[in-house]
N, C-alpha and C. Protein backbone atom coordinates (compact mmCIF):
# COMPACT_ATOMS: atom_id res chain seq x y z
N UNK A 1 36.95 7.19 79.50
CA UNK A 1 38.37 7.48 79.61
C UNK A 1 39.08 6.94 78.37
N UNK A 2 39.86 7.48 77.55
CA UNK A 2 40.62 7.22 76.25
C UNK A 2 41.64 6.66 76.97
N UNK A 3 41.52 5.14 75.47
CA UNK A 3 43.07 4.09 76.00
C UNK A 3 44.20 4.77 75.75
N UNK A 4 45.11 4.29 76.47
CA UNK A 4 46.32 4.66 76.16
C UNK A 4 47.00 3.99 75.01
N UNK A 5 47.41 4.82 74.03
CA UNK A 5 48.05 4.70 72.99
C UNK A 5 48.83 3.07 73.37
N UNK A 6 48.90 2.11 72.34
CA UNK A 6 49.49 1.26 72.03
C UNK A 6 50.96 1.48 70.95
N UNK A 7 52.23 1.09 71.66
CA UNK A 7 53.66 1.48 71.08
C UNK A 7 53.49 0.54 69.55
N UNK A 8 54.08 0.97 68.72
CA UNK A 8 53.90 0.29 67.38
C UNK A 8 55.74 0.12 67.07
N UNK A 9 56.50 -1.67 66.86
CA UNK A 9 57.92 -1.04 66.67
C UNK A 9 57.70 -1.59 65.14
N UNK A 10 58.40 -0.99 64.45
CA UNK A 10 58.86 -1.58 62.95
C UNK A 10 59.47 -2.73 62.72
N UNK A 11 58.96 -3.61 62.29
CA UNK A 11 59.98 -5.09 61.85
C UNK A 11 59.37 -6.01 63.01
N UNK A 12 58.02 -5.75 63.72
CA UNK A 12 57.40 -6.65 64.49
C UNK A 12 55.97 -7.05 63.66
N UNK A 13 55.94 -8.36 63.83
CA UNK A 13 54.65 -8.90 63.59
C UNK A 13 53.25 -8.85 64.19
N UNK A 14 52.41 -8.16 64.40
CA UNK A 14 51.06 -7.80 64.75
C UNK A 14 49.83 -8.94 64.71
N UNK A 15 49.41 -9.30 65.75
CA UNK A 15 47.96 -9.78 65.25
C UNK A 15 46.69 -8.86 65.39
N UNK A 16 46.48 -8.34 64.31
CA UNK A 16 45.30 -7.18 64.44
C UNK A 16 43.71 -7.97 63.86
N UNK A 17 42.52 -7.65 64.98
CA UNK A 17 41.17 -7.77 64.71
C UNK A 17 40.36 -6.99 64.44
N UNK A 18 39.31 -6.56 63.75
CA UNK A 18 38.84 -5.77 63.75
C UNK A 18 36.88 -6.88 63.83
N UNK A 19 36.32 -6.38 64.93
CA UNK A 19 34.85 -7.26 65.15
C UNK A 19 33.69 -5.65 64.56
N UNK A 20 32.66 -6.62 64.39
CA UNK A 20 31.13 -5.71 64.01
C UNK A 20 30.87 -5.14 65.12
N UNK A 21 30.13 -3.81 65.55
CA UNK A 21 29.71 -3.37 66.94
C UNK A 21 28.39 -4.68 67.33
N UNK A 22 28.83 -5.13 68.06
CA UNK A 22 28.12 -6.03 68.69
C UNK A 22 28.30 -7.44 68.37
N UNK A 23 29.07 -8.09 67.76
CA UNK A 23 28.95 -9.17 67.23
C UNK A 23 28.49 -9.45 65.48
N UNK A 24 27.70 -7.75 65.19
CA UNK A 24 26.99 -7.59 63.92
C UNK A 24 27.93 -7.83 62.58
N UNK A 25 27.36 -8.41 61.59
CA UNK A 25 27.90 -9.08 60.59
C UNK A 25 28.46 -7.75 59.76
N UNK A 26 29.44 -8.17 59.43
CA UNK A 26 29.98 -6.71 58.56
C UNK A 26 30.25 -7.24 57.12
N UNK A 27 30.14 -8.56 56.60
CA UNK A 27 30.16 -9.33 55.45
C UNK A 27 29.04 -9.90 54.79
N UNK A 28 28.26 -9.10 54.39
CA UNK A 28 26.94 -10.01 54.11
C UNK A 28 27.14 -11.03 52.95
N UNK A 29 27.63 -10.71 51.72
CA UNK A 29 27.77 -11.12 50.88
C UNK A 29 29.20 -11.34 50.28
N UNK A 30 29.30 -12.47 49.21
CA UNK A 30 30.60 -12.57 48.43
C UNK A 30 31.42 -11.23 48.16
N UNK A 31 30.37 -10.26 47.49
CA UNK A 31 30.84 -8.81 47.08
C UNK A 31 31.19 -8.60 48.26
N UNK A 32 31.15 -8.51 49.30
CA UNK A 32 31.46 -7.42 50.67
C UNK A 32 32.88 -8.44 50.86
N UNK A 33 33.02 -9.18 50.85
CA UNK A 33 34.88 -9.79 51.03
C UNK A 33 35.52 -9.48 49.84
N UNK A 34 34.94 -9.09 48.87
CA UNK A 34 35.77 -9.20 47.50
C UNK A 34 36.21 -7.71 47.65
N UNK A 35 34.88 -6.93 48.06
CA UNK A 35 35.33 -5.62 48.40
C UNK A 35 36.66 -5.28 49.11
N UNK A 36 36.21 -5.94 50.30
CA UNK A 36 37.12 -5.55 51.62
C UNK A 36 39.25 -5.90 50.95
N UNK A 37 39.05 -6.89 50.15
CA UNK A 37 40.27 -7.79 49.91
C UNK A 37 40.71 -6.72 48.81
N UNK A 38 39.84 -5.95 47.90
CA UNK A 38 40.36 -4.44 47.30
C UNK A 38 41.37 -3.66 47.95
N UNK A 39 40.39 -3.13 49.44
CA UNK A 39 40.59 -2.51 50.12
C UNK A 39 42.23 -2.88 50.78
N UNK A 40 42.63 -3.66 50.74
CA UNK A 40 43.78 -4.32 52.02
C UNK A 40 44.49 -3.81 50.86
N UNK A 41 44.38 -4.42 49.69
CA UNK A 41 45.51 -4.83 48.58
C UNK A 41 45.64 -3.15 48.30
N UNK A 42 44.60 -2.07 47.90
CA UNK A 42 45.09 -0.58 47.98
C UNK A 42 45.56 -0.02 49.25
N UNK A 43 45.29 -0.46 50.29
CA UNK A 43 46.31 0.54 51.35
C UNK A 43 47.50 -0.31 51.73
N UNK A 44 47.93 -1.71 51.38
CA UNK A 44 49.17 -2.03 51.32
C UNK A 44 49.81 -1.39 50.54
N UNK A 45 49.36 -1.16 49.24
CA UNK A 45 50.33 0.02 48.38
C UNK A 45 50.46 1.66 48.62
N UNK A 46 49.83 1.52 49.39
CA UNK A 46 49.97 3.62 49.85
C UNK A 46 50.57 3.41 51.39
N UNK A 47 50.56 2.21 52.39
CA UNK A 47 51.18 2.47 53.90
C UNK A 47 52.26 1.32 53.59
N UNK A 48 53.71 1.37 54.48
CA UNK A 48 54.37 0.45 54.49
C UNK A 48 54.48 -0.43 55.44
N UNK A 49 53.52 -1.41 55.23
CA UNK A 49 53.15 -2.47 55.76
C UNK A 49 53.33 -3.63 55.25
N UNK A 50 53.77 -4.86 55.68
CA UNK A 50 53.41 -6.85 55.22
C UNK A 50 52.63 -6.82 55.48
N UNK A 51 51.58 -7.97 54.55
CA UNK A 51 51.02 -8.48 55.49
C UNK A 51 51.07 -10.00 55.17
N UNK A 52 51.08 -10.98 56.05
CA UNK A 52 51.77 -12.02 56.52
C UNK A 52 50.01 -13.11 55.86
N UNK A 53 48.86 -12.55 56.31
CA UNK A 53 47.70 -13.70 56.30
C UNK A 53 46.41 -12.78 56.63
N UNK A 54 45.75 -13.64 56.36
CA UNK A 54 44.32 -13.05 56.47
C UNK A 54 43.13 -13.89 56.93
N UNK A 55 42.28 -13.89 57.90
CA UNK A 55 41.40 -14.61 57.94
C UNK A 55 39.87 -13.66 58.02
N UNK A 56 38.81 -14.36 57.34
CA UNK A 56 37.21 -13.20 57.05
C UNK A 56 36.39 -14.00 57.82
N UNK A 57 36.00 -13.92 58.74
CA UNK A 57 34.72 -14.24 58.96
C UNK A 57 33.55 -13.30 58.86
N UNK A 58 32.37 -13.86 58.91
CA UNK A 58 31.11 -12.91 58.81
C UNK A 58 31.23 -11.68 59.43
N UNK A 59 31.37 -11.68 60.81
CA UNK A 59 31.35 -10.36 61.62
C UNK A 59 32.54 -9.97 61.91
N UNK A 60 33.75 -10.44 61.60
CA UNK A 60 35.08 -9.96 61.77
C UNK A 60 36.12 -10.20 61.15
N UNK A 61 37.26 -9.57 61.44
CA UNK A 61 38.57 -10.55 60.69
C UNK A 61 39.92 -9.97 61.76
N UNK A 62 40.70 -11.10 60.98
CA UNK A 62 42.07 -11.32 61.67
C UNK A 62 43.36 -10.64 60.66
N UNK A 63 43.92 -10.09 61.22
CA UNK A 63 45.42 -10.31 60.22
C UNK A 63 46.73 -10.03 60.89
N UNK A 64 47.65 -10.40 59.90
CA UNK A 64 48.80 -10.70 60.89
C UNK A 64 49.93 -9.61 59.75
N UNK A 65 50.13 -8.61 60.62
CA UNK A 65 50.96 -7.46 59.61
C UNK A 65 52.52 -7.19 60.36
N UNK A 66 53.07 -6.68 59.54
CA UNK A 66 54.32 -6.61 60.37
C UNK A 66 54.42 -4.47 59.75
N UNK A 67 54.45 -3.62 60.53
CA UNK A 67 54.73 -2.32 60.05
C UNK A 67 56.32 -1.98 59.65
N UNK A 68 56.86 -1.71 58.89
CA UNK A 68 57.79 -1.07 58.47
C UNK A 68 58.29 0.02 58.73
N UNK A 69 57.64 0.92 59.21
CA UNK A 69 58.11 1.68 60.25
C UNK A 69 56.90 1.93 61.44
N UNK A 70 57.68 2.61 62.24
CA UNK A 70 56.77 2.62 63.78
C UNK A 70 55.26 3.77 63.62
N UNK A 71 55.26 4.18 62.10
CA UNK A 71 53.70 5.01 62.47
C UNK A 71 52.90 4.57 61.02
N UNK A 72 53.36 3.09 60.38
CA UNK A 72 52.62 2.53 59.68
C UNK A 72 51.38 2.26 60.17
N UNK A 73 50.79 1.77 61.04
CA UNK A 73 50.40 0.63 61.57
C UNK A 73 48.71 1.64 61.45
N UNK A 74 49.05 2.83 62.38
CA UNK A 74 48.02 3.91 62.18
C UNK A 74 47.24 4.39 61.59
N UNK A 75 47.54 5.27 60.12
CA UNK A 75 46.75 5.11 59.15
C UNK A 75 46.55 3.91 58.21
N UNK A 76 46.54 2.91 58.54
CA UNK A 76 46.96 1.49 57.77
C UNK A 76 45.28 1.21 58.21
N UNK A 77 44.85 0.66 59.41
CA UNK A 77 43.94 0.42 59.93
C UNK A 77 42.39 0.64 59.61
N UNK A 78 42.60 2.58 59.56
CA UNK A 78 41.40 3.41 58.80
C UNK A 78 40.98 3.13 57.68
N UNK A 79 42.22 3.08 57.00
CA UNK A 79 42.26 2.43 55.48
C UNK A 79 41.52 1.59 54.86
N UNK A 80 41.50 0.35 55.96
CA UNK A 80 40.31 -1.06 55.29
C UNK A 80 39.54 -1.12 56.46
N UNK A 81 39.48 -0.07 56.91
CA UNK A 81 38.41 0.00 58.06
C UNK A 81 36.93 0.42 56.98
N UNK A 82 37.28 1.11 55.55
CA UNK A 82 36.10 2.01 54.97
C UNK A 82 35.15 0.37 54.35
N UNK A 83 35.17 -0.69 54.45
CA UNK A 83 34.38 -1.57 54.23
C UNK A 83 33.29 -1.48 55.03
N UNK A 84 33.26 -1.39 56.00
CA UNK A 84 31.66 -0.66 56.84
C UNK A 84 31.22 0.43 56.03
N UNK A 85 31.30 1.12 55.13
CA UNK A 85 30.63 2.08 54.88
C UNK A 85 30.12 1.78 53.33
N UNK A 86 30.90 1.47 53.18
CA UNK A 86 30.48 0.45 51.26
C UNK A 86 28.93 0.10 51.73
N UNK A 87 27.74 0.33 50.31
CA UNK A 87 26.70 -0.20 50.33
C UNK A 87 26.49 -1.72 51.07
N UNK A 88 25.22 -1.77 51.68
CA UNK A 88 25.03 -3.35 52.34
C UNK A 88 24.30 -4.21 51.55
């Protein structure tokens, strides 16, 4: 059954996670955060989004964004989601 859409308002602060399927490490190496921290810093400049902090662990991360308008938040996500697909 598909979740129900989550409301997104503009000028609110977000704590967004994103985990490995299973617990699985999605950071193997220095390069794979250096990558990923590319990644944030180019789709902050193409979606209008803050972002407030960042935390990396091995198999996941944290961040704390605030959207600028209410359908930032959406393609923002996909965006530095493409670090799973970068060489391992």
């Amino acid at each position: 059954m598909p979740r129900i859409p989550r409301g997104q308002l503009a000028g609110h602060a977000y704590h967004v996670l994103n985990r490995g399927n299973s617990g699985a490490v999605v950071f193997h190496k220095e390069a794979d955060y250096a990558a990923f921290l590319d990644l944030l810093t180019s789709a902050k400049t193409k979606f209008p989004v803050r972002l407030f902090g960042y935390f990396l662990l091995p198999n996941h991360f944290h961040l704390v964004l605030q959207p600028k308008t209410e359908d930032a938040l959406s393609p923002f996500m996909p965006a530095i989601s493409e670090y799973g697909l970068a060489d391992s």
